[in-house]
PDB file of N, CA and C in Angstrom:
ATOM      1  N   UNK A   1       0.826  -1.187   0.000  1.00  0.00           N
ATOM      2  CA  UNK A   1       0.000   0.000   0.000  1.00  0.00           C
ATOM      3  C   UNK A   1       0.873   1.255   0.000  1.00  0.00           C
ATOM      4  N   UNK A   2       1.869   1.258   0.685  1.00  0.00           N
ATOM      5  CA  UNK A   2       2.940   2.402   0.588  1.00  0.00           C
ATOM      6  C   UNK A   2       3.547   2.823  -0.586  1.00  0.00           C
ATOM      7  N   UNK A   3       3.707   1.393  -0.890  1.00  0.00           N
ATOM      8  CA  UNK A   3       4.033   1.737  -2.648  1.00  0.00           C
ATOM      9  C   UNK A   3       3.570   2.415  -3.388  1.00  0.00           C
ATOM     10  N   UNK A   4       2.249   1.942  -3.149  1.00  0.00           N
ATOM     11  CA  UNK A   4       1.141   2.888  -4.319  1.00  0.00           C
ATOM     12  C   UNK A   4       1.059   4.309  -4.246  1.00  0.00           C
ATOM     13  N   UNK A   5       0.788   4.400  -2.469  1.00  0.00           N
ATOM     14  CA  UNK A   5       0.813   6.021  -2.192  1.00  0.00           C
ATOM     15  C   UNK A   5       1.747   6.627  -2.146  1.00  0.00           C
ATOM     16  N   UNK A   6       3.127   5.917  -2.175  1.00  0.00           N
ATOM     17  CA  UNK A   6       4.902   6.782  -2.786  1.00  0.00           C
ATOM     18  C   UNK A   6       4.746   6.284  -4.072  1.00  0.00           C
ATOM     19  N   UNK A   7       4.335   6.413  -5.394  1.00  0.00           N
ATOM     20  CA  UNK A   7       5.073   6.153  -6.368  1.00  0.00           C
ATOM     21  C   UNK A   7       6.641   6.863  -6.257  1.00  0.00           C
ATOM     22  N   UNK A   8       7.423   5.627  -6.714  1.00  0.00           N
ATOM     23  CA  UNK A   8       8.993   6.521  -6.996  1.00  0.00           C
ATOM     24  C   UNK A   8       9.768   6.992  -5.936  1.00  0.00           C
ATOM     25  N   UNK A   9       9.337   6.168  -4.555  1.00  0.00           N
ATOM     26  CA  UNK A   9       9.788   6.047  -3.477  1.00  0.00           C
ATOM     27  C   UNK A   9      11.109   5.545  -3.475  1.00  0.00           C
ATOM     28  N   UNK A  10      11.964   6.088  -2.969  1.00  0.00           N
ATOM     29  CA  UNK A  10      13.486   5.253  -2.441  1.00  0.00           C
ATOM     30  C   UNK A  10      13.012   4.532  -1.472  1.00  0.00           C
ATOM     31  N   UNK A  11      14.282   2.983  -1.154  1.00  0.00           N
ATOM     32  CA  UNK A  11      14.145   2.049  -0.719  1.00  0.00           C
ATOM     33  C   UNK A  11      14.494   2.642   1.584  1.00  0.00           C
ATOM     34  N   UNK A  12      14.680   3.906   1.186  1.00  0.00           N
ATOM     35  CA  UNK A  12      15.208   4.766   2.780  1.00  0.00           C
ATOM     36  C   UNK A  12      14.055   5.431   2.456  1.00  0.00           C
ATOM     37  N   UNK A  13      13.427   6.114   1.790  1.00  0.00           N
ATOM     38  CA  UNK A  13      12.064   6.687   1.916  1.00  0.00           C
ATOM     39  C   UNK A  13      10.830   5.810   2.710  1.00  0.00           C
ATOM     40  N   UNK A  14      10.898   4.584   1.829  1.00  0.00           N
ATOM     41  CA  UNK A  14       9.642   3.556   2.185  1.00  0.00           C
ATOM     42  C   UNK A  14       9.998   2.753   3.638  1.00  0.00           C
ATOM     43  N   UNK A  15      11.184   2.596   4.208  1.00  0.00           N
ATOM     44  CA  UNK A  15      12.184   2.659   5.385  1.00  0.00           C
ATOM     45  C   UNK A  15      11.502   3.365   6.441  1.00  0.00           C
ATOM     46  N   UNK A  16      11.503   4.783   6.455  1.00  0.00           N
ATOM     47  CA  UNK A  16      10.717   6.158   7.031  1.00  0.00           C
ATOM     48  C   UNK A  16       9.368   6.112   7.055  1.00  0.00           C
ATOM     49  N   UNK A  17       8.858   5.577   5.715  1.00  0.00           N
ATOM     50  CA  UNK A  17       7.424   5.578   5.832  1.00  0.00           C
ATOM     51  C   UNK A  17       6.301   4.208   6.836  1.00  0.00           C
ATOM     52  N   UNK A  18       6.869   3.347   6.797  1.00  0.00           N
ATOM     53  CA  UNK A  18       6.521   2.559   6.918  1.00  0.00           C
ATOM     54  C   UNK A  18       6.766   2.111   8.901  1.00  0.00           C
ATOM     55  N   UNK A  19       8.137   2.262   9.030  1.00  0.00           N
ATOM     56  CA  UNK A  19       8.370   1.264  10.415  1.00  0.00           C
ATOM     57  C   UNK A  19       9.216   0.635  10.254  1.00  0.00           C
ATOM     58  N   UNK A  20       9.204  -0.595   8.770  1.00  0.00           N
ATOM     59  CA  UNK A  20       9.981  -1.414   8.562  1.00  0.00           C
ATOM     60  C   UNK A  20      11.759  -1.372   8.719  1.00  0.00           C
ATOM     61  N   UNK A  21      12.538  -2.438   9.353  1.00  0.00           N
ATOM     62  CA  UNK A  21      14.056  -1.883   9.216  1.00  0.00           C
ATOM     63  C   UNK A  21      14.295  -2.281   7.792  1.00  0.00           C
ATOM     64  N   UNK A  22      15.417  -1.808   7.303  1.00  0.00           N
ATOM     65  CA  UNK A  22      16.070  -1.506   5.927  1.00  0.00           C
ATOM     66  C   UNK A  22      16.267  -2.934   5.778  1.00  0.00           C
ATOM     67  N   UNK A  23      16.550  -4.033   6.365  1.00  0.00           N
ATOM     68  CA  UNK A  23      17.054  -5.564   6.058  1.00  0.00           C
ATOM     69  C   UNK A  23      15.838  -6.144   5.574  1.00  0.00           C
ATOM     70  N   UNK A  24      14.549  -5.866   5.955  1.00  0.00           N
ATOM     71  CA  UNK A  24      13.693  -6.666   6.276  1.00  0.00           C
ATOM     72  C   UNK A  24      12.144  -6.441   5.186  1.00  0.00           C
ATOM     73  N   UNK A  25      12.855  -4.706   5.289  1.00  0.00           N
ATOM     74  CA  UNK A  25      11.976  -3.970   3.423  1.00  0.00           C
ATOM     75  C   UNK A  25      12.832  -4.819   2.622  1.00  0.00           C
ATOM     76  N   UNK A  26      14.254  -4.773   2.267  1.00  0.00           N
ATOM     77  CA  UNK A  26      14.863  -4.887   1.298  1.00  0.00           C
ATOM     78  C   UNK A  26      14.276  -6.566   0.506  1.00  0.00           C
ATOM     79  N   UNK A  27      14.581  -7.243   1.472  1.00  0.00           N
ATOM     80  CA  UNK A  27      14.073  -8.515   1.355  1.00  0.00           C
ATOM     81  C   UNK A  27      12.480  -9.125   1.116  1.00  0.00           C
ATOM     82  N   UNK A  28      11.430  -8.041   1.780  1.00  0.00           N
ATOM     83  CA  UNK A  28       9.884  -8.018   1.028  1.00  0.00           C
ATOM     84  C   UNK A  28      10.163  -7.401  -0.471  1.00  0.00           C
ATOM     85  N   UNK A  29      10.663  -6.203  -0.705  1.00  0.00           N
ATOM     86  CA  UNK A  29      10.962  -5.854  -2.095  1.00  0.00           C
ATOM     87  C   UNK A  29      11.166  -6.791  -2.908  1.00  0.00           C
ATOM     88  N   UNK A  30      12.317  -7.709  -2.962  1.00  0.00           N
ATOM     89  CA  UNK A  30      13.130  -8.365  -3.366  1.00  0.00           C
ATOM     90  C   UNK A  30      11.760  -9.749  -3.535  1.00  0.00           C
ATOM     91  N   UNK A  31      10.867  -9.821  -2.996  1.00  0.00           N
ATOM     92  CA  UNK A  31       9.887 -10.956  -2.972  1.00  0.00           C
ATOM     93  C   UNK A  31       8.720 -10.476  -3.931  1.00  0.00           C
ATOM     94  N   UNK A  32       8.572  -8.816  -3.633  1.00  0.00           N
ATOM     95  CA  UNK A  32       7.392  -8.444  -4.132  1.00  0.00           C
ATOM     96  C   UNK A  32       7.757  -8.450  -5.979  1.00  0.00           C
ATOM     97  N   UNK A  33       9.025  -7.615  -5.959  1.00  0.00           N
ATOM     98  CA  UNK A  33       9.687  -8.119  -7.232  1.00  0.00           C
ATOM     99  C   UNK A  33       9.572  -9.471  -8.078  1.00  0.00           C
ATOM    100  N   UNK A  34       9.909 -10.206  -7.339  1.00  0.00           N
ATOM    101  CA  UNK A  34      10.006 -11.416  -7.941  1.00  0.00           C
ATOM    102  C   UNK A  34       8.373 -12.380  -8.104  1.00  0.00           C
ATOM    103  N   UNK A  35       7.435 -11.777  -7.727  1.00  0.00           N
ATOM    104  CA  UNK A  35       5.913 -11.894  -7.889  1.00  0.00           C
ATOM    105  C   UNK A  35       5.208 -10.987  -9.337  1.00  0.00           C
ATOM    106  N   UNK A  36       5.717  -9.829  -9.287  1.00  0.00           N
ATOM    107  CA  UNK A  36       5.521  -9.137 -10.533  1.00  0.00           C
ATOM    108  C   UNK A  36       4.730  -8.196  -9.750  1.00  0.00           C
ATOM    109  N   UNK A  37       5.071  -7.698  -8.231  1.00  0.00           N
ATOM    110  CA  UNK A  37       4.191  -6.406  -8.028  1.00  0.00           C
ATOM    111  C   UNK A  37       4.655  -5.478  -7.998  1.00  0.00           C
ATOM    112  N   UNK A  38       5.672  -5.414  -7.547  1.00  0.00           N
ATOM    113  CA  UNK A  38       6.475  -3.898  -7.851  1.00  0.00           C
ATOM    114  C   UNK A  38       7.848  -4.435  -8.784  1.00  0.00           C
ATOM    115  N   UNK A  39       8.712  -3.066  -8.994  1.00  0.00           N
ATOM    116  CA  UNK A  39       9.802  -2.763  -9.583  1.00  0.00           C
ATOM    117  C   UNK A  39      10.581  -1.840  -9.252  1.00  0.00           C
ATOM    118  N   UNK A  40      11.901  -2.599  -9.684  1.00  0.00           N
ATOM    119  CA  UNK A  40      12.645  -1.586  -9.209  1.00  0.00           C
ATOM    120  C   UNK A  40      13.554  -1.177 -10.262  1.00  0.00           C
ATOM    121  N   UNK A  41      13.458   0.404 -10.037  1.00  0.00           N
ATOM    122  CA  UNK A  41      14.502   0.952 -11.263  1.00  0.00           C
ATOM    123  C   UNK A  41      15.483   2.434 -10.635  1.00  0.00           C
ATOM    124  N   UNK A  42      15.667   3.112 -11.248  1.00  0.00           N
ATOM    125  CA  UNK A  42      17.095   3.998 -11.087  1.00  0.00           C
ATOM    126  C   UNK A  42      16.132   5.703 -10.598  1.00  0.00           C
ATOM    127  N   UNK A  43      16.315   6.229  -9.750  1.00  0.00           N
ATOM    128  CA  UNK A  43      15.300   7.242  -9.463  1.00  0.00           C
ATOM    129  C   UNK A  43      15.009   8.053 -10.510  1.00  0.00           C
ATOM    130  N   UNK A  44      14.083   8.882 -10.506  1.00  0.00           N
ATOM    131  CA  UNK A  44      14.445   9.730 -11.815  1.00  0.00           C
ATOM    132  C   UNK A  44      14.964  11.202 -11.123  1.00  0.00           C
ATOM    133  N   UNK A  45      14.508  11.284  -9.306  1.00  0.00           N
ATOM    134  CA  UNK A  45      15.222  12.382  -8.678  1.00  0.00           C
ATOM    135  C   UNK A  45      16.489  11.975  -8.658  1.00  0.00           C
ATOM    136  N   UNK A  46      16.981  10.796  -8.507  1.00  0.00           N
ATOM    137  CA  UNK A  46      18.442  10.700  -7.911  1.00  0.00           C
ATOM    138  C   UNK A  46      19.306   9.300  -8.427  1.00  0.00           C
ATOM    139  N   UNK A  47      20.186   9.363  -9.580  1.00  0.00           N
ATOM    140  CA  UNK A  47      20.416   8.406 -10.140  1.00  0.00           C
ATOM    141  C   UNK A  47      21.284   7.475  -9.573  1.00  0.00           C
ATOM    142  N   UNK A  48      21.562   7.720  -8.103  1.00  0.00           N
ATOM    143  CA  UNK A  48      22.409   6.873  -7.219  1.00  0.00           C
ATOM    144  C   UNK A  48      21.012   5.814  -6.587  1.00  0.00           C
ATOM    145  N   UNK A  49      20.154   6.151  -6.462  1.00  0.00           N
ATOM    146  CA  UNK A  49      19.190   5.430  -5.755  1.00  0.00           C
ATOM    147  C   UNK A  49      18.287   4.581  -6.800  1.00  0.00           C
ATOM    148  N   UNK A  50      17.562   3.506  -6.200  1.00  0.00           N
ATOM    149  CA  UNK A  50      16.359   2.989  -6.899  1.00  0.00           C
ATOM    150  C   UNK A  50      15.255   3.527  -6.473  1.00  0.00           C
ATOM    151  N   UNK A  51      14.168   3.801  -7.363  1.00  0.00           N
ATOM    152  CA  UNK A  51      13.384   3.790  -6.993  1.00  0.00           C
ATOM    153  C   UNK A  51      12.192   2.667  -7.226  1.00  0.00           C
ATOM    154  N   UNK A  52      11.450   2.619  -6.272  1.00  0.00           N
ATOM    155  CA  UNK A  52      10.320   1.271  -5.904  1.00  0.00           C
ATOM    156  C   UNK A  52       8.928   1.778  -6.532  1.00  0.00           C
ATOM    157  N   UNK A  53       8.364   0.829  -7.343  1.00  0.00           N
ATOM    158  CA  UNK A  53       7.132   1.394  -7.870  1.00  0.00           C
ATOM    159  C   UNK A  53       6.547   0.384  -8.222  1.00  0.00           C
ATOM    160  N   UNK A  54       4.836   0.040  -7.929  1.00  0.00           N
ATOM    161  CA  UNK A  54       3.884  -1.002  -8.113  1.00  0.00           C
ATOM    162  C   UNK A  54       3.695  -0.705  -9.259  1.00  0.00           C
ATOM    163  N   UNK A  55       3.878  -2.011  -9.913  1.00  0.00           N
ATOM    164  CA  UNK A  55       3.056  -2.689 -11.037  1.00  0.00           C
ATOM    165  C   UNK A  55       1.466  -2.212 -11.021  1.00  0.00           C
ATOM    166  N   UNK A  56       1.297  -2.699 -12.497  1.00  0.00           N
ATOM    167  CA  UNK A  56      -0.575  -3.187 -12.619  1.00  0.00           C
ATOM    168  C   UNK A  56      -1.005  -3.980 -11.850  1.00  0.00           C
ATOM    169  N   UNK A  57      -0.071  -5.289 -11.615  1.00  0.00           N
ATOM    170  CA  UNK A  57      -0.582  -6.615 -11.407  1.00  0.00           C
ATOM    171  C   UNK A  57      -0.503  -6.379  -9.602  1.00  0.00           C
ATOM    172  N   UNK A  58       0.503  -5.301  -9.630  1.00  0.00           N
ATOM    173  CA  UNK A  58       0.464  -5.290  -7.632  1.00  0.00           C
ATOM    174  C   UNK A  58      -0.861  -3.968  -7.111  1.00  0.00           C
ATOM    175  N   UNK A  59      -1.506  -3.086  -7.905  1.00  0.00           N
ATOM    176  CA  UNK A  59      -2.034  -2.128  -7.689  1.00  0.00           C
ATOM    177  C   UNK A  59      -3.759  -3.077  -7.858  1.00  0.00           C
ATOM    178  N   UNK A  60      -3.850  -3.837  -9.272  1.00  0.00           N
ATOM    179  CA  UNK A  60      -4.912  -4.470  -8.836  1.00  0.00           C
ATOM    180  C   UNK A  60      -4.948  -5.418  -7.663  1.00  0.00           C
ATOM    181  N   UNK A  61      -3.591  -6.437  -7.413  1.00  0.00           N
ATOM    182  CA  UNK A  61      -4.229  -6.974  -6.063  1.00  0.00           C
ATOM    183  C   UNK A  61      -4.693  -6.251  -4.850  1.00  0.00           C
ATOM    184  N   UNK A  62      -3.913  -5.184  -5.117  1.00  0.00           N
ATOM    185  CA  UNK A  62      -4.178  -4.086  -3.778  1.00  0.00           C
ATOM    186  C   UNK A  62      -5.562  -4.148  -3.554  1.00  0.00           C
ATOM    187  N   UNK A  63      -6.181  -4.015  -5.013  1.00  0.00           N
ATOM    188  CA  UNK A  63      -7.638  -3.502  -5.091  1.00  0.00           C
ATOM    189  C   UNK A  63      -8.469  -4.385  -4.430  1.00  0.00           C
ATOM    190  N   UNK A  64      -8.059  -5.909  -4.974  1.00  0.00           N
ATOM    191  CA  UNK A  64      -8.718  -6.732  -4.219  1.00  0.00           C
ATOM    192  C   UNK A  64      -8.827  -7.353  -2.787  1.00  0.00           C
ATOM    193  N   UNK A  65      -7.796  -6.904  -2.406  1.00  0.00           N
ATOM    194  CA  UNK A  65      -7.663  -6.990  -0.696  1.00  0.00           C
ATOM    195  C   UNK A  65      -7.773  -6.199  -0.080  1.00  0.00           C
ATOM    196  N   UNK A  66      -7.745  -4.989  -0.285  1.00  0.00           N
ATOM    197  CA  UNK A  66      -8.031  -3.691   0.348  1.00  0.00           C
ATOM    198  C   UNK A  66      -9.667  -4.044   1.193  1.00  0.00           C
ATOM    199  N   UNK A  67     -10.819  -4.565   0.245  1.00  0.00           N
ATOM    200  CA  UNK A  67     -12.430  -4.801   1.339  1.00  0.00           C
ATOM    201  C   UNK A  67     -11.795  -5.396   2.796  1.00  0.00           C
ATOM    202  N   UNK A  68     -10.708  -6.521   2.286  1.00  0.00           N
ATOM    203  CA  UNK A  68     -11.069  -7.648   3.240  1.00  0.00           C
ATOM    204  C   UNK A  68      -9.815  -7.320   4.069  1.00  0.00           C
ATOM    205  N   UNK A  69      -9.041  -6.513   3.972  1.00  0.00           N
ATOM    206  CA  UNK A  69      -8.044  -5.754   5.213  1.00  0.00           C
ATOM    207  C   UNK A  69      -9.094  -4.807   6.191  1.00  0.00           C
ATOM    208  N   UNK A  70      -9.805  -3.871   5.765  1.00  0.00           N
ATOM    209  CA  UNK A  70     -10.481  -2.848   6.428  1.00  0.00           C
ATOM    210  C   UNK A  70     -11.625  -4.116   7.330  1.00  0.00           C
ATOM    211  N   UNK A  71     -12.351  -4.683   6.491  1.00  0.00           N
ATOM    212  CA  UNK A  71     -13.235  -5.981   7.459  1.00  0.00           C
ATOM    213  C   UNK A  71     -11.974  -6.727   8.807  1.00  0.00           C
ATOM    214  N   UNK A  72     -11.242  -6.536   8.318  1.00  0.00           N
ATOM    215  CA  UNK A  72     -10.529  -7.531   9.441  1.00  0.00           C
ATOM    216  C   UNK A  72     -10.177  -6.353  10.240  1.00  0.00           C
ATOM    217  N   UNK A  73      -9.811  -4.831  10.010  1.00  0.00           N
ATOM    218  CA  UNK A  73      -9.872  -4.029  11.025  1.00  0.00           C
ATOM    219  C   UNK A  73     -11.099  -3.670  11.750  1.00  0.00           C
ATOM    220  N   UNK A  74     -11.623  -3.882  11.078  1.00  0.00           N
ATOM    221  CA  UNK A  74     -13.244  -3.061  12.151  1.00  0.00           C
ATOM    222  C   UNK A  74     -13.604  -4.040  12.745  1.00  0.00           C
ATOM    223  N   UNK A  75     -13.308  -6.003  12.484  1.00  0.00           N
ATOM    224  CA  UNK A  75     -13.336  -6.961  13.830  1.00  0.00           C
ATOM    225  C   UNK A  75     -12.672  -6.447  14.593  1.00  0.00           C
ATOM    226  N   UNK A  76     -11.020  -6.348  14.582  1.00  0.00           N
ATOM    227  CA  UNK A  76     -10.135  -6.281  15.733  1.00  0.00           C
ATOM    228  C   UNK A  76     -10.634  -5.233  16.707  1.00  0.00           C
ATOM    229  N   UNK A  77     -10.856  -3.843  15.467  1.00  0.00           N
ATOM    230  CA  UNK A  77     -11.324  -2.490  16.718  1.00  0.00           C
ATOM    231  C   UNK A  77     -13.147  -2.846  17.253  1.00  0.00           C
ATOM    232  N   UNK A  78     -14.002  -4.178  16.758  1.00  0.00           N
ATOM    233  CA  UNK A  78     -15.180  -3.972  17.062  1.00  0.00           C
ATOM    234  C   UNK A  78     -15.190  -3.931  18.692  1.00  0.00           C
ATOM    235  N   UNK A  79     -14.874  -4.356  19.418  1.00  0.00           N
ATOM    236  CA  UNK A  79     -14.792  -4.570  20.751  1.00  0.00           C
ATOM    237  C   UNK A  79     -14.447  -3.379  22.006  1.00  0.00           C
ATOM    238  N   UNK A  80     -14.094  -2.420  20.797  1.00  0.00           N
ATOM    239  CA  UNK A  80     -13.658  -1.288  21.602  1.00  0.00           C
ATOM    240  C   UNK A  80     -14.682  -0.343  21.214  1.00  0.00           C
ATOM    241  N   UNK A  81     -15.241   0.654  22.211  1.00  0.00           N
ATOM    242  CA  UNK A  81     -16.001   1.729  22.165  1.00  0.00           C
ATOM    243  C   UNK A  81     -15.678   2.658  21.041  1.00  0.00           C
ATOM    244  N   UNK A  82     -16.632   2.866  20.168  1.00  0.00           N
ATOM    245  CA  UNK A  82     -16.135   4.010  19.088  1.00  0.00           C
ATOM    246  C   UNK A  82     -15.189   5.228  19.455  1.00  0.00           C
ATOM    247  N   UNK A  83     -15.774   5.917  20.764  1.00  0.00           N
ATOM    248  CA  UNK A  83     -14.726   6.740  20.993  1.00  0.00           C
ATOM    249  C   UNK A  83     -13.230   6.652  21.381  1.00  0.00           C
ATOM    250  N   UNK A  84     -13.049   5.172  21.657  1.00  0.00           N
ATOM    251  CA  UNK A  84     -11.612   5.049  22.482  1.00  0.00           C
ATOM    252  C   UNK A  84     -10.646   4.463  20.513  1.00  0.00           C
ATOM    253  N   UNK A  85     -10.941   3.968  19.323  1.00  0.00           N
ATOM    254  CA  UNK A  85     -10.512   3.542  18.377  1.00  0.00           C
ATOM    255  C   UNK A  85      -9.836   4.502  18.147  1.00  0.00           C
ATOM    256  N   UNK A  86     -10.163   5.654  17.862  1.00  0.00           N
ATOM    257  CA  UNK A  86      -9.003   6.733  17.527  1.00  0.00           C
ATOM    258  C   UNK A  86      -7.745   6.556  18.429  1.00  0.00           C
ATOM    259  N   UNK A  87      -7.866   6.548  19.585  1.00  0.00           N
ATOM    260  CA  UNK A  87      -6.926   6.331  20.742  1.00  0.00           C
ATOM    261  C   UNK A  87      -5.970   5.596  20.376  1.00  0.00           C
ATOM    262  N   UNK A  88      -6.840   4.064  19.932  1.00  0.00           N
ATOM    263  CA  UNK A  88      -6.052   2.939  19.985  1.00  0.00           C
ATOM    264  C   UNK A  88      -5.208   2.774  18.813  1.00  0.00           C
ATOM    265  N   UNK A  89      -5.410   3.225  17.711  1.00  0.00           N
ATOM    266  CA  UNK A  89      -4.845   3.564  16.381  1.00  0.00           C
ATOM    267  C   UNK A  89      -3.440   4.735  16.879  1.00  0.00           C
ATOM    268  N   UNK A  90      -3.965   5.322  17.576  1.00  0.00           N
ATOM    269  CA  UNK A  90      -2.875   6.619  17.858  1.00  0.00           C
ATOM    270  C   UNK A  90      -1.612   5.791  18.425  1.00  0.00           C
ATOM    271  N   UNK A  91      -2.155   5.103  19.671  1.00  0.00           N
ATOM    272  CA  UNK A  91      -1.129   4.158  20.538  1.00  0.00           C
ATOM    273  C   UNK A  91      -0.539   3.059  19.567  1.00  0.00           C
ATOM    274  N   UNK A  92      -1.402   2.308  18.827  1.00  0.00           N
ATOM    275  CA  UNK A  92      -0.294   1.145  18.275  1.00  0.00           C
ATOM    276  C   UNK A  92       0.566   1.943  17.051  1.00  0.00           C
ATOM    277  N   UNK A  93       0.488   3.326  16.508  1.00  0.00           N
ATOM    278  CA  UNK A  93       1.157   4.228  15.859  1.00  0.00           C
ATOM    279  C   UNK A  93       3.216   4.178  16.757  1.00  0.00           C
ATOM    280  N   UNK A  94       2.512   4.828  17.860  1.00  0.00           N
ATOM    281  CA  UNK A  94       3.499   5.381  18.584  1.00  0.00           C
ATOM    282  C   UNK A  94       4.507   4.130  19.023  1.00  0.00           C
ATOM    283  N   UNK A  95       3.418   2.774  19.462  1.00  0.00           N
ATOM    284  CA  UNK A  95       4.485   1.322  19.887  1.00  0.00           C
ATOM    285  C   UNK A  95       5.258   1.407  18.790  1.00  0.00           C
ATOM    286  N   UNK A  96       4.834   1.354  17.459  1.00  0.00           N
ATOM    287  CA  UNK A  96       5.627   0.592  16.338  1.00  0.00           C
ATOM    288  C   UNK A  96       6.562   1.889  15.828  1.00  0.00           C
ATOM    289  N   UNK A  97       7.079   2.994  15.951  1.00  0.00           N
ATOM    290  CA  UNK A  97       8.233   3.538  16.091  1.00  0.00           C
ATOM    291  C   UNK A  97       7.185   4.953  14.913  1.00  0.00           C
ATOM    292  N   UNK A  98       6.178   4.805  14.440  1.00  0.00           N
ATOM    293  CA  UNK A  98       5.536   5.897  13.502  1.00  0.00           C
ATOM    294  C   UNK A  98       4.851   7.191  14.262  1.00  0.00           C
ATOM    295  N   UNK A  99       5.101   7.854  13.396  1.00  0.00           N
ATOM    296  CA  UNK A  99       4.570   9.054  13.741  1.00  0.00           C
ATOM    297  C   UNK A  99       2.724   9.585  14.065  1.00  0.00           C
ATOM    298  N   UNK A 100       2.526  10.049  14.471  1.00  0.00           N
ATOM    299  CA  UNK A 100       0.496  10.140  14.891  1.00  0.00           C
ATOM    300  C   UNK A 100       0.228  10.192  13.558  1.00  0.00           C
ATOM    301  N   UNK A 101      -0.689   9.895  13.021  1.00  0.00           N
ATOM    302  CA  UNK A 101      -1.284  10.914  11.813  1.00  0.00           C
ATOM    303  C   UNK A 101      -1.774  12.270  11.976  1.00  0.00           C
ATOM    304  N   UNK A 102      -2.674  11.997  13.299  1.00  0.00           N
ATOM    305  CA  UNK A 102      -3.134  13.290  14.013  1.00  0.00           C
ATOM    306  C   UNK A 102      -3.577  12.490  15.513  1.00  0.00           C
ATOM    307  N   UNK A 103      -4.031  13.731  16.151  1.00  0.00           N
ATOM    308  CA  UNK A 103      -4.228  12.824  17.512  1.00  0.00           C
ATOM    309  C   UNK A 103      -5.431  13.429  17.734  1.00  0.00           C
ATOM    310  N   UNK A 104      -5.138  11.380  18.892  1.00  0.00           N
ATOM    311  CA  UNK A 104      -6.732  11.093  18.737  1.00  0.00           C
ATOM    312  C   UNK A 104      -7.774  12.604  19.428  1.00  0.00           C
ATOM    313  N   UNK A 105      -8.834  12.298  19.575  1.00  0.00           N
ATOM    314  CA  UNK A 105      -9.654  12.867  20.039  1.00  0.00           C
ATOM    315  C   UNK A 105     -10.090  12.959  21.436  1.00  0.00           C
TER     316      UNK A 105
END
């Protein structure tokens, strides 16, 4: 999903964006590549770097898993009071090393 919303992301950009450490992107890349969902090529900002960019074939699966990711979030958060979900989104933000999006309410 990061992919899609960085087109032309460096492999230290999507690093930042994400959470993920640099060993552990490099090696999903390196998988997602070899599936035919993304690619990797030479930046067009910076010709020392690659840049990472989804395929057709990785932007439609997106499409198709995207219903059934959001269904499996609104089980996990069903249990919690509507008002406290913002909260809890804010907090598992902050455990996993990312920044708020905004805070909660």
């Amino acid at each position: 999903m990061t992919v899609v919303q960085n087109p032309e992301a460096s492999q230290a950009e999507l690093v930042q964006l994400t959470g993920i450490d640099k060993n552990t992107l490099t090696q999903m890349i390196s998988r997602l590549t070899l599936r035919g969902l993304v690619e990797r090529h030479q930046s067009k900002r910076d010709a020392r770097t690659n840049a990472i960019s989804a395929t057709l074939a990785g932007v439609k699966l997106l499409e198709q898993v995207l219903p059934k990711v959001r269904l499996v979030g609104d089980q996990i958060l069903a249990p919690l009071p509507p008002e406290l979900r913002p909260v809890f989104r804010h907090c598992l933000r902050l455990i996993i090393g990312l920044p708020p999006e905004r805070e909660p309410r």
